[in-house]
Protein backbone atom coordinates (compact mmCIF):
# COMPACT_ATOMS: atom_id res chain seq x y z
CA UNK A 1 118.78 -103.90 14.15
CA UNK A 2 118.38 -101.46 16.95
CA UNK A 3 115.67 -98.70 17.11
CA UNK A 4 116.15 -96.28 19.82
CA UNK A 5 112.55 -94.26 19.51
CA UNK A 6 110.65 -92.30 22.08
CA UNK A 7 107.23 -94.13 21.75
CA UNK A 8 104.87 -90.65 22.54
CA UNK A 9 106.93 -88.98 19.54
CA UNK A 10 105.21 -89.20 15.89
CA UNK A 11 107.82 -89.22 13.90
CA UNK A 12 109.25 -92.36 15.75
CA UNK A 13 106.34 -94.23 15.00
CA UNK A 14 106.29 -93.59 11.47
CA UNK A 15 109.85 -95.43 10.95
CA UNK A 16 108.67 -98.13 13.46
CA UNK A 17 105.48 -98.53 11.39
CA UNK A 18 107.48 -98.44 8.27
CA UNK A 19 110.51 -101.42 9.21
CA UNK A 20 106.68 -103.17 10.16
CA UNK A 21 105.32 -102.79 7.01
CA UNK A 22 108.65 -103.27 5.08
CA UNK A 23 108.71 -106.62 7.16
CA UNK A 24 112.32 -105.80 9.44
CA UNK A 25 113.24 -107.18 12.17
CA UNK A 26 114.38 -105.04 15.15
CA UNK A 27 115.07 -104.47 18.74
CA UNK A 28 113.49 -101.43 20.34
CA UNK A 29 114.53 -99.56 22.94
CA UNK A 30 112.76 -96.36 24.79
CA UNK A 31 115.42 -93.81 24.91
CA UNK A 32 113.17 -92.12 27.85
CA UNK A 33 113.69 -95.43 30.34
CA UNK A 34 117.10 -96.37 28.62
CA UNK A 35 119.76 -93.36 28.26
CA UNK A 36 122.20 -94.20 25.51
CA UNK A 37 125.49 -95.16 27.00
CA UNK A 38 128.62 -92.41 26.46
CA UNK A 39 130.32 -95.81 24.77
CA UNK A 40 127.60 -96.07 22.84
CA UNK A 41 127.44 -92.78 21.38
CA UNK A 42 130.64 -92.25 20.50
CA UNK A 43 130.28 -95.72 18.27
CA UNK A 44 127.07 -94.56 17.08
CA UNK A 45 128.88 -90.84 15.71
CA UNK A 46 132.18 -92.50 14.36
CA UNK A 47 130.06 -94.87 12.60
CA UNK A 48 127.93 -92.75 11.31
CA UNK A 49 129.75 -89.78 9.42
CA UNK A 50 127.39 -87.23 11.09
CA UNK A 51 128.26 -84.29 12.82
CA UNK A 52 127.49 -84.33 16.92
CA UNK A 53 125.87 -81.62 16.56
CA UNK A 54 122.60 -83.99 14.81
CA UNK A 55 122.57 -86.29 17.54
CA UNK A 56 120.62 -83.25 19.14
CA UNK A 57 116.96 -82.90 19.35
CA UNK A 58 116.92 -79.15 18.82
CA UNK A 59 113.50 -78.67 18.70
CA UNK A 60 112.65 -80.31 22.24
CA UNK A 61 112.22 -78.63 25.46
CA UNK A 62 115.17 -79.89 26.69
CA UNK A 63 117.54 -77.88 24.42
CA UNK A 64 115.41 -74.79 24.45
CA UNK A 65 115.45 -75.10 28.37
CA UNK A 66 118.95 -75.74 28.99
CA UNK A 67 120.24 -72.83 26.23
CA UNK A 68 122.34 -75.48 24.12
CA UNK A 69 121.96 -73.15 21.33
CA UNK A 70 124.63 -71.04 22.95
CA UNK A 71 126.41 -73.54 24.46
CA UNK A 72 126.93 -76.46 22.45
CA UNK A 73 129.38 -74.48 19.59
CA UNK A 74 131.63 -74.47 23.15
CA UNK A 75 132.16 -77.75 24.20
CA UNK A 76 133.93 -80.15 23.21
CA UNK A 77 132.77 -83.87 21.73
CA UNK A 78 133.68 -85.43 24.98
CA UNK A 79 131.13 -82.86 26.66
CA UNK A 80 128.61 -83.25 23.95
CA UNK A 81 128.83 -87.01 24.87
CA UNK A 82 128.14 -87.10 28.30
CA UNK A 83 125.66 -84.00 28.02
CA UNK A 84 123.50 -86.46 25.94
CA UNK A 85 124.23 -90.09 27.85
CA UNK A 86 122.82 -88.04 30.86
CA UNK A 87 119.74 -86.82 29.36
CA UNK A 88 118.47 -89.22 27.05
CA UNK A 89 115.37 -86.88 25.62
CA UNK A 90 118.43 -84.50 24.30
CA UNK A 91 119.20 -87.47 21.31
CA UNK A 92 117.57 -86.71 18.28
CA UNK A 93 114.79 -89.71 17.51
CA UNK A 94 114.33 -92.44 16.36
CA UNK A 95 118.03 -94.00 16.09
CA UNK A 96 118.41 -97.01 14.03
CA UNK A 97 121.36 -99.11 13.87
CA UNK A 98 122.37 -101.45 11.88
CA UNK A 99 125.48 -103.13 11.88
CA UNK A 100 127.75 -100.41 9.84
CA UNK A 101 124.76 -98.26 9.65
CA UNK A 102 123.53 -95.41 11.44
CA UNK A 103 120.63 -93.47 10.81
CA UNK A 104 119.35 -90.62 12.75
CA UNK A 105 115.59 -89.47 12.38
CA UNK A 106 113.16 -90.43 10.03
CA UNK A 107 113.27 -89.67 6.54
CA UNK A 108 111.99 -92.45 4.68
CA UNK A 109 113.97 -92.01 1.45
CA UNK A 110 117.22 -92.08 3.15
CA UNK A 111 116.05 -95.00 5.22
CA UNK A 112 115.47 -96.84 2.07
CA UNK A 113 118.21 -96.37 0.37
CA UNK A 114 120.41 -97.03 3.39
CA UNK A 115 118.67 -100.05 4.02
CA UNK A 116 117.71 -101.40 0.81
CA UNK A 117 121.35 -101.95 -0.56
């Protein structure tokens, strides 16, 4: 397993204390010092079943700074792609994969269940 997490942020580590506690084993990786790869994303969304448009962090600074709001519903997936391989704090956090598994954010139910099979 693979957690892509953004140490400062809270919610990132709740799920890293939670794989601790559930006793996981995982890689992790700060998406601040290590950008996703654009090869690596476009795994990540195929695999996942998730819309591009929630491998954005809408709430951070980022977003809000660079009007993505307005511009996102215009590009295309290839754009969306290399818009978040080149700024790494775009992603929405914590990422974990897991071989045919991808989970984005935190929500401990879903991680559970997704994880727990």
């Amino acid at each position: 397993m693979l957690l892509i997490w953004y140490p400062k942020c809270t919610t990132c580590q709740r799920a890293k204390k939670w794989l601790d506690e559930k006793g996981f084993s995982y890689q992790l990786r700060d998406i601040k010092e290590e950008n996703p790869l654009q090869e690596e994303l476009k795994e990540w969304y195929s695999k996942s079943g998730i819309p591009l448009k929630r491998f954005f962090n809408t709430s951070g600074l980022l977003y809000k700074g660079m009007g993505l709001k307005e511009k996102l519903p215009t590009m295309d997936d290839e754009e969306k792609i290399a818009l978040l391989s080149e700024y790494g704090m775009l992603v929405k956090r914590p990422i974990l994969i897991e071989k045919d598994c991808i989970l984005i954010g935190f929500k401990e139910a879903e991680w559970s269940a997704a994880l727990n099979k």
